[in-house]
Structures are given as structure tokens and as C-alpha cells.
N, C-alpha and C. Protein backbone atom coordinates (compact mmCIF):
# COMPACT_ATOMS: atom_id res chain seq x y z
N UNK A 1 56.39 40.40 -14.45
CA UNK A 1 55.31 41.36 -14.55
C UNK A 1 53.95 40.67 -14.58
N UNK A 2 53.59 39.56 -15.33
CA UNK A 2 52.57 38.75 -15.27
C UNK A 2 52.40 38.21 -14.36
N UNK A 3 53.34 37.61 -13.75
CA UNK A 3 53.09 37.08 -12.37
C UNK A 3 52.37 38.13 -11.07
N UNK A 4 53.00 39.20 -10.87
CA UNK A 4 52.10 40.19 -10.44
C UNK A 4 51.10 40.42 -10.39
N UNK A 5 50.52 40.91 -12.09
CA UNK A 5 48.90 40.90 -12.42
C UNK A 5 48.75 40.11 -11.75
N UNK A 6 48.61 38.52 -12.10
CA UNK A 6 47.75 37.68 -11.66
C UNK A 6 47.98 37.60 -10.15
N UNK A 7 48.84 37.77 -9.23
CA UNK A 7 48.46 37.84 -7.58
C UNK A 7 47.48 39.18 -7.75
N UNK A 8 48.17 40.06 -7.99
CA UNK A 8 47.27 41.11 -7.79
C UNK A 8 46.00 40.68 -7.79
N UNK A 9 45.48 40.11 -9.34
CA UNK A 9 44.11 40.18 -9.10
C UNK A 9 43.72 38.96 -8.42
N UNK A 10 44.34 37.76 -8.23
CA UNK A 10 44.00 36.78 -6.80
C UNK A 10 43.49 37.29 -5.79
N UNK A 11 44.59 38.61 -5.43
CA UNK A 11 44.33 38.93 -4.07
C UNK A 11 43.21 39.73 -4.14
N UNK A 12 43.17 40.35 -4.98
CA UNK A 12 41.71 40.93 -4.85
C UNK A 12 40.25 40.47 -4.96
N UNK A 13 40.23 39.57 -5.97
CA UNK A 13 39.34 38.81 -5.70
C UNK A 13 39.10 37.63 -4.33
N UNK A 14 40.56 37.61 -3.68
CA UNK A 14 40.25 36.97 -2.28
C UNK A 14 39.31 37.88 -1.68
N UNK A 15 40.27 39.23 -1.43
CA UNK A 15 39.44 40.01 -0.59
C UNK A 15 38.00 40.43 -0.99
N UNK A 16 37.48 40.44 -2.01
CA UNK A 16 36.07 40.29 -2.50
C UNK A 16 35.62 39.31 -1.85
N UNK A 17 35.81 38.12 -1.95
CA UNK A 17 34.87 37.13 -1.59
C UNK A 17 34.99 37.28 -0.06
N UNK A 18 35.81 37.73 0.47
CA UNK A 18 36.16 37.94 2.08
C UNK A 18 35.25 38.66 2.68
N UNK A 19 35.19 39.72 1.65
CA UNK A 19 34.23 40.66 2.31
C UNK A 19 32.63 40.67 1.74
N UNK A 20 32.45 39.83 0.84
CA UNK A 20 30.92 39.27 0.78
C UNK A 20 30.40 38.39 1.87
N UNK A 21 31.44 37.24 2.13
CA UNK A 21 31.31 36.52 3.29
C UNK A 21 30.58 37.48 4.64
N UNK A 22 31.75 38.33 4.93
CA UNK A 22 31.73 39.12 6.21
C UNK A 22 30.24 39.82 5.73
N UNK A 23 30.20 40.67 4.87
CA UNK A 23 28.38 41.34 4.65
C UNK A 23 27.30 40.08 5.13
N UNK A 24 27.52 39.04 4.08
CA UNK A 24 26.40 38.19 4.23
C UNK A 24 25.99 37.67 5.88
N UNK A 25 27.23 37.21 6.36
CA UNK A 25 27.13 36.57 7.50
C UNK A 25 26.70 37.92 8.79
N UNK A 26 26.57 39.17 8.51
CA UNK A 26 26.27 40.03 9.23
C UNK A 26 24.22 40.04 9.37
N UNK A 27 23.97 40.18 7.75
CA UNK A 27 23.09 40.06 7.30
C UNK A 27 22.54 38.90 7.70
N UNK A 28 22.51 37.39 7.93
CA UNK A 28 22.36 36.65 8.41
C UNK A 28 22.47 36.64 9.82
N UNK A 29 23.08 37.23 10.61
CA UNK A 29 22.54 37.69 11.92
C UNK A 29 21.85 38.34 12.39
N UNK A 30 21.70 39.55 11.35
CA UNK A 30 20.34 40.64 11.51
C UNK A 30 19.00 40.11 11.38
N UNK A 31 18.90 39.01 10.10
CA UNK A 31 17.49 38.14 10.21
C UNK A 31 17.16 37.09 11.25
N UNK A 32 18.64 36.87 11.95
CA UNK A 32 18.03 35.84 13.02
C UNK A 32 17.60 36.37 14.39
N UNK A 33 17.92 37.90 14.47
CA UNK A 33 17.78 38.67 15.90
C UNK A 33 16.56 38.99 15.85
N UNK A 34 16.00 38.75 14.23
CA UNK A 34 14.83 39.72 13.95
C UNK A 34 13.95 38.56 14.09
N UNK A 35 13.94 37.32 13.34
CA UNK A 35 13.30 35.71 13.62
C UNK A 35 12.95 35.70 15.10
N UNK A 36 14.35 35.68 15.71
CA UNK A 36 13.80 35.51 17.40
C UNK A 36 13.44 36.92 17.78
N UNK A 37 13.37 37.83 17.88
CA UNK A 37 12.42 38.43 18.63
C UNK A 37 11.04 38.43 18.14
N UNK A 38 10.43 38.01 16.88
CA UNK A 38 9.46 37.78 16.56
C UNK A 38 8.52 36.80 17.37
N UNK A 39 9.37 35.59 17.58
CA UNK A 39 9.32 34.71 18.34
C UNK A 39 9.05 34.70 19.62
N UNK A 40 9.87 35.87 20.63
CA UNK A 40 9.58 35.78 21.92
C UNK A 40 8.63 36.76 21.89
N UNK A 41 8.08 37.82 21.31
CA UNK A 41 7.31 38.52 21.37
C UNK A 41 5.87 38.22 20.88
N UNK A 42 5.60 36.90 19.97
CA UNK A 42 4.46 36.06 20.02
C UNK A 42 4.34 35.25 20.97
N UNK A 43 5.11 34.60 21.14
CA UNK A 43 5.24 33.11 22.13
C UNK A 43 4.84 31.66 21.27
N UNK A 44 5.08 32.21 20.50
CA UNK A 44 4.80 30.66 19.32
C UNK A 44 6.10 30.63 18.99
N UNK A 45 6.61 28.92 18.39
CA UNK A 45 8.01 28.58 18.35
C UNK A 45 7.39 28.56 16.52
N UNK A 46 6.13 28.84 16.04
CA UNK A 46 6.27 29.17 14.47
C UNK A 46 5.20 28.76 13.91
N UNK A 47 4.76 28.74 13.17
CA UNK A 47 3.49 28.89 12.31
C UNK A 47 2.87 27.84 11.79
N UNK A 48 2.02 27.07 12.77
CA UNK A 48 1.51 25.31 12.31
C UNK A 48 1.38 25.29 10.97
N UNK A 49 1.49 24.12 10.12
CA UNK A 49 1.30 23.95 8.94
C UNK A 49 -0.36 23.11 9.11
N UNK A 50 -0.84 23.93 8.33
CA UNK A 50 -2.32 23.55 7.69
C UNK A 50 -2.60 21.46 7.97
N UNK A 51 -3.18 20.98 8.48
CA UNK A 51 -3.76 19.87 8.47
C UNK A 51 -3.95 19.34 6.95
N UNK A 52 -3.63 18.08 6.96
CA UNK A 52 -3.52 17.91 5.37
C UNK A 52 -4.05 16.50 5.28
N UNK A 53 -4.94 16.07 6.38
CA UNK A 53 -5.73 14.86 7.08
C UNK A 53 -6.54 14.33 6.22
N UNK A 54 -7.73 15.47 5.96
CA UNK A 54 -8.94 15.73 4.97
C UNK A 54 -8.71 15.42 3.60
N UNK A 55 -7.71 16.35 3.21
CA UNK A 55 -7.27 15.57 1.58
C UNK A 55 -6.52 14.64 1.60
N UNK A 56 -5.67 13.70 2.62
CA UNK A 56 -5.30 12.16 2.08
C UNK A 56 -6.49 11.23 2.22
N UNK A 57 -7.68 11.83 2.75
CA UNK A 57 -8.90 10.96 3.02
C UNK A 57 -9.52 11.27 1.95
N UNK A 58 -9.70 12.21 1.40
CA UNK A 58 -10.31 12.30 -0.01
C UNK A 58 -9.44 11.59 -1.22
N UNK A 59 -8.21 11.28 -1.14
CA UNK A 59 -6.98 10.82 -1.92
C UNK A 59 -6.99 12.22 -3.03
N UNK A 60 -6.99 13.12 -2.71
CA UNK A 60 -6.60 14.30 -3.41
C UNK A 60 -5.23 14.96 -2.97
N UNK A 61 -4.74 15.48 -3.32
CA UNK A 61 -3.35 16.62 -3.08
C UNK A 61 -3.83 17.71 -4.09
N UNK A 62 -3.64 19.22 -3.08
CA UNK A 62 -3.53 20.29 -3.15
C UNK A 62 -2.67 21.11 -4.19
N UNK A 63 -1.79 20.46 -4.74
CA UNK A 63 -0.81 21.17 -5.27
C UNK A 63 -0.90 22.25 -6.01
N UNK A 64 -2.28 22.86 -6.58
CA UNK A 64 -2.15 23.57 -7.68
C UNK A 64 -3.51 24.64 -6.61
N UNK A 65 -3.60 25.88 -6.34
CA UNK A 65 -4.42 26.71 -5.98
C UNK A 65 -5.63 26.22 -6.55
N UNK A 66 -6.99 26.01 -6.10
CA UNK A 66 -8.22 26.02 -6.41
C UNK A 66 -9.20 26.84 -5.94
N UNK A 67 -9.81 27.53 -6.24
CA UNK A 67 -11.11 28.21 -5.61
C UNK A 67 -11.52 26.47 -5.00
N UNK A 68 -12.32 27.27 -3.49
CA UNK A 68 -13.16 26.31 -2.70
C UNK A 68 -14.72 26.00 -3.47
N UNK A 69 -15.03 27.04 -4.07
CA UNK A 69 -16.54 26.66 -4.18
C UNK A 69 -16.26 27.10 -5.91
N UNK A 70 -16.27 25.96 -6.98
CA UNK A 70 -15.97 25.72 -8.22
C UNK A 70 -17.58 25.27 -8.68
N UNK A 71 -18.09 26.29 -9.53
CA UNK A 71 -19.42 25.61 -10.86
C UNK A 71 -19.13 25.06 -11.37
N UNK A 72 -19.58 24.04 -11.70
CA UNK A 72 -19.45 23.18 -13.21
C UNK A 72 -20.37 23.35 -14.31
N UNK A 73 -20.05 23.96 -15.29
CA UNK A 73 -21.11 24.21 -16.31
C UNK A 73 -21.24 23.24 -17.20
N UNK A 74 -21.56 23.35 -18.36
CA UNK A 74 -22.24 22.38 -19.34
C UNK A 74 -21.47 23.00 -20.19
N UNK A 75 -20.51 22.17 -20.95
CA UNK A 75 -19.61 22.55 -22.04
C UNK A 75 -19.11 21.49 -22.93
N UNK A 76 -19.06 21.53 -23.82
CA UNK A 76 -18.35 20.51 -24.96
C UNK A 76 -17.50 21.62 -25.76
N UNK A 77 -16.61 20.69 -26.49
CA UNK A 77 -15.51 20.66 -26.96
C UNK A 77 -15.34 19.55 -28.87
N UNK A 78 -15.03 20.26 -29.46
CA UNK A 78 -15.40 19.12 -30.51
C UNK A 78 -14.01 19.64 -31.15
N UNK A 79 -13.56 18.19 -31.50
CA UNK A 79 -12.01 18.09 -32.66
C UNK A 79 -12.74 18.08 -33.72
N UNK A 80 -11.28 19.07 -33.90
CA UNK A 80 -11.64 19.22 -35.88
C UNK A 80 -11.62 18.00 -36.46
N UNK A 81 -12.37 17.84 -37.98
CA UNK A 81 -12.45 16.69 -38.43
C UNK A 81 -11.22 15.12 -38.73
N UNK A 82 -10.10 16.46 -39.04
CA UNK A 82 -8.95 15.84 -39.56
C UNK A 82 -7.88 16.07 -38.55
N UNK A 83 -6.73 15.63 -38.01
CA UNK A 83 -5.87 16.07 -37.37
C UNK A 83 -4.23 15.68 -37.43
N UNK A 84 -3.82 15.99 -37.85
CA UNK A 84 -2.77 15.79 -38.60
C UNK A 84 -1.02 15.68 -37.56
N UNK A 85 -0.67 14.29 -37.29
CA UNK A 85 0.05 14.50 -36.40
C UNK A 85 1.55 14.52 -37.27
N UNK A 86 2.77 15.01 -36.43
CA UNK A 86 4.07 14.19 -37.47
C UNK A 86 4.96 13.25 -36.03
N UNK A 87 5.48 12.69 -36.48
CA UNK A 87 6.35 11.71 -35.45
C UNK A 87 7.73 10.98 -36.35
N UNK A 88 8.90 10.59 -35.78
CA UNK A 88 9.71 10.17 -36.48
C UNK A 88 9.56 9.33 -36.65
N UNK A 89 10.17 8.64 -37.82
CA UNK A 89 9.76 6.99 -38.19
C UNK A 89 10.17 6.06 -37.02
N UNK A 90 11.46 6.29 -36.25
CA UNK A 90 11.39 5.28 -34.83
C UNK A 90 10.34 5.27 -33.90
N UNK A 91 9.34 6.44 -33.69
CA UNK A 91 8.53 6.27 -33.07
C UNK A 91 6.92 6.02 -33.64
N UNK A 92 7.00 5.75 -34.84
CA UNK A 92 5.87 5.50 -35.73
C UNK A 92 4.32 4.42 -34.67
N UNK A 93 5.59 3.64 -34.70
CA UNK A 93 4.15 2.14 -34.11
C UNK A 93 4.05 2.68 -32.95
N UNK A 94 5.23 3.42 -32.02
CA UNK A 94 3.95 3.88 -30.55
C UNK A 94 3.05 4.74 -30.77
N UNK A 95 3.59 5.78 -31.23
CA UNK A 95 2.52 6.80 -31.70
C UNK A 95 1.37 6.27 -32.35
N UNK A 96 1.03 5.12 -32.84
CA UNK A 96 -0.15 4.72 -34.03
C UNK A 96 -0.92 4.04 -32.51
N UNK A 97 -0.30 3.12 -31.92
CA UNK A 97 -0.86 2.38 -30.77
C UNK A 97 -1.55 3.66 -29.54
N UNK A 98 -0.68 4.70 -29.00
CA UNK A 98 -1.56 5.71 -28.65
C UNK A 98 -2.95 6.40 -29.19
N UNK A 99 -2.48 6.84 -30.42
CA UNK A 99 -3.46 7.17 -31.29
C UNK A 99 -4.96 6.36 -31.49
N UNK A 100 -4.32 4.83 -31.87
CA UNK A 100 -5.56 4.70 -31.79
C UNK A 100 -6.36 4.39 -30.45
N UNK A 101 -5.92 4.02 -29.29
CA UNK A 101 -6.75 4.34 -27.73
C UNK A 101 -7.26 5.63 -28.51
N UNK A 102 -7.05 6.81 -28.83
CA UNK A 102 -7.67 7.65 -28.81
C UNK A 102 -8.83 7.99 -29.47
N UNK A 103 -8.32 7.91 -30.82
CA UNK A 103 -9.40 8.17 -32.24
C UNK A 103 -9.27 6.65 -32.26
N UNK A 104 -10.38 6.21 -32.93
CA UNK A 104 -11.27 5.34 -33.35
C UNK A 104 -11.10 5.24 -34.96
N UNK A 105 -10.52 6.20 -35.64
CA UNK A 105 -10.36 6.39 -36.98
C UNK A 105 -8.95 6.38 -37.41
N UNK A 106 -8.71 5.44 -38.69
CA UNK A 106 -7.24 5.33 -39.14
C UNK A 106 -6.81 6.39 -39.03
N UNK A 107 -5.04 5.66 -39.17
CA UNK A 107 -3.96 7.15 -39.28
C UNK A 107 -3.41 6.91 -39.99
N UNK A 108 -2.93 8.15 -40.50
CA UNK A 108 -2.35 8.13 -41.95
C UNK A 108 -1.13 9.14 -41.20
N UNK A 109 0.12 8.19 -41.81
CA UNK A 109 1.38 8.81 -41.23
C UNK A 109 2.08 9.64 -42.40
């Protein structure tokens, strides 16, 4: 009787995945009839990618969206007096060696 169940539901889950296959791969032909006629009905083989000449000559990369034309205003920023970090004792001396590149003022762990 158990043996059953479990073909049973083998087989059904074969035929599930059988017939996701068969959907998908239909579906995947419908976007490629639709790709190429896009194609012959522009006459472009696809959509140049942007020149990217300008920013390895600037040594910049794009990666993050920027407005083209950015103000720079006049702004400061001031740390609070005290700042209170925690770190585990194995990482004590890097953290103190970072720290101080940073602040100029002892740390108290």
C-alpha cells in the first residue's frame, strides 16, 4: 500500500515537472518570435551599450545613478564630544590602531 502512495505521488510529481517544462519552453518561444520580430522590424541586431570611454578617462565608474549637474553647498558636520565604541577583546589593538588614524584623542575601551 505504501509503495503505491509513493509511485503515485512520484508519478505525479513527474508529470508536474513535465508539464512546467512543456509551459515554460512554449513561453520561451513566444518571447523569442516576439525578440525577433522586433528585430526585423527595426533592423538593428540590438541596442548599443552607452560608451564608457569618457569615464575610464576620468578614472571614475558609474555604478551608482547620479544627477549630471550636482551643487555643492557649504556644510559641516560636527561629532559629538564623546563617542563611545564596544569591540571584543580579540579585536581591541586593531580597533585602537584604526581609531586613532581617526580621533586624535585617547580611547578608553
Amino acid at each position: 500500500m505504501l509503495l503505491y502512495l509513493f509511485s503515485a505521488i512520484s508519478g505525479l510529481l513527474l508529470i508536474i515537472v513535465m508539464l512546467l517544462n512543456f509551459y515554460y519552453s512554449v513561453l520561451e518561444n513566444k518571447q523569442a518570435k516576439r525578440v525577433n520580430g522586433i528585430m526585423a522590424a527595426t533592423g538593428d541586431l540590438g541596442i548599443p551599450a552607452p560608451s564608457a570611454t569618457t569615464d575610464r578617462e576620468r578614472g571614475t565608474l558609474n555604478l551608482i545613478p547620479v544627477p549630471k549637474k550636482v551643487k555643492f553647498t557649504g556644510s559641516s558636520y560636527t561629532l559629538p564630544g564623546k563617542i563611545i565604541f564596544s569591540v571584543a577583546d580579540s579585536l581591541k589593538d586593531e580597533a585602537g590602531k584604526y581609531l586613532k588614524n581617526i580621533f586624535s584623542d585617547e580611547q578608553i575601551y
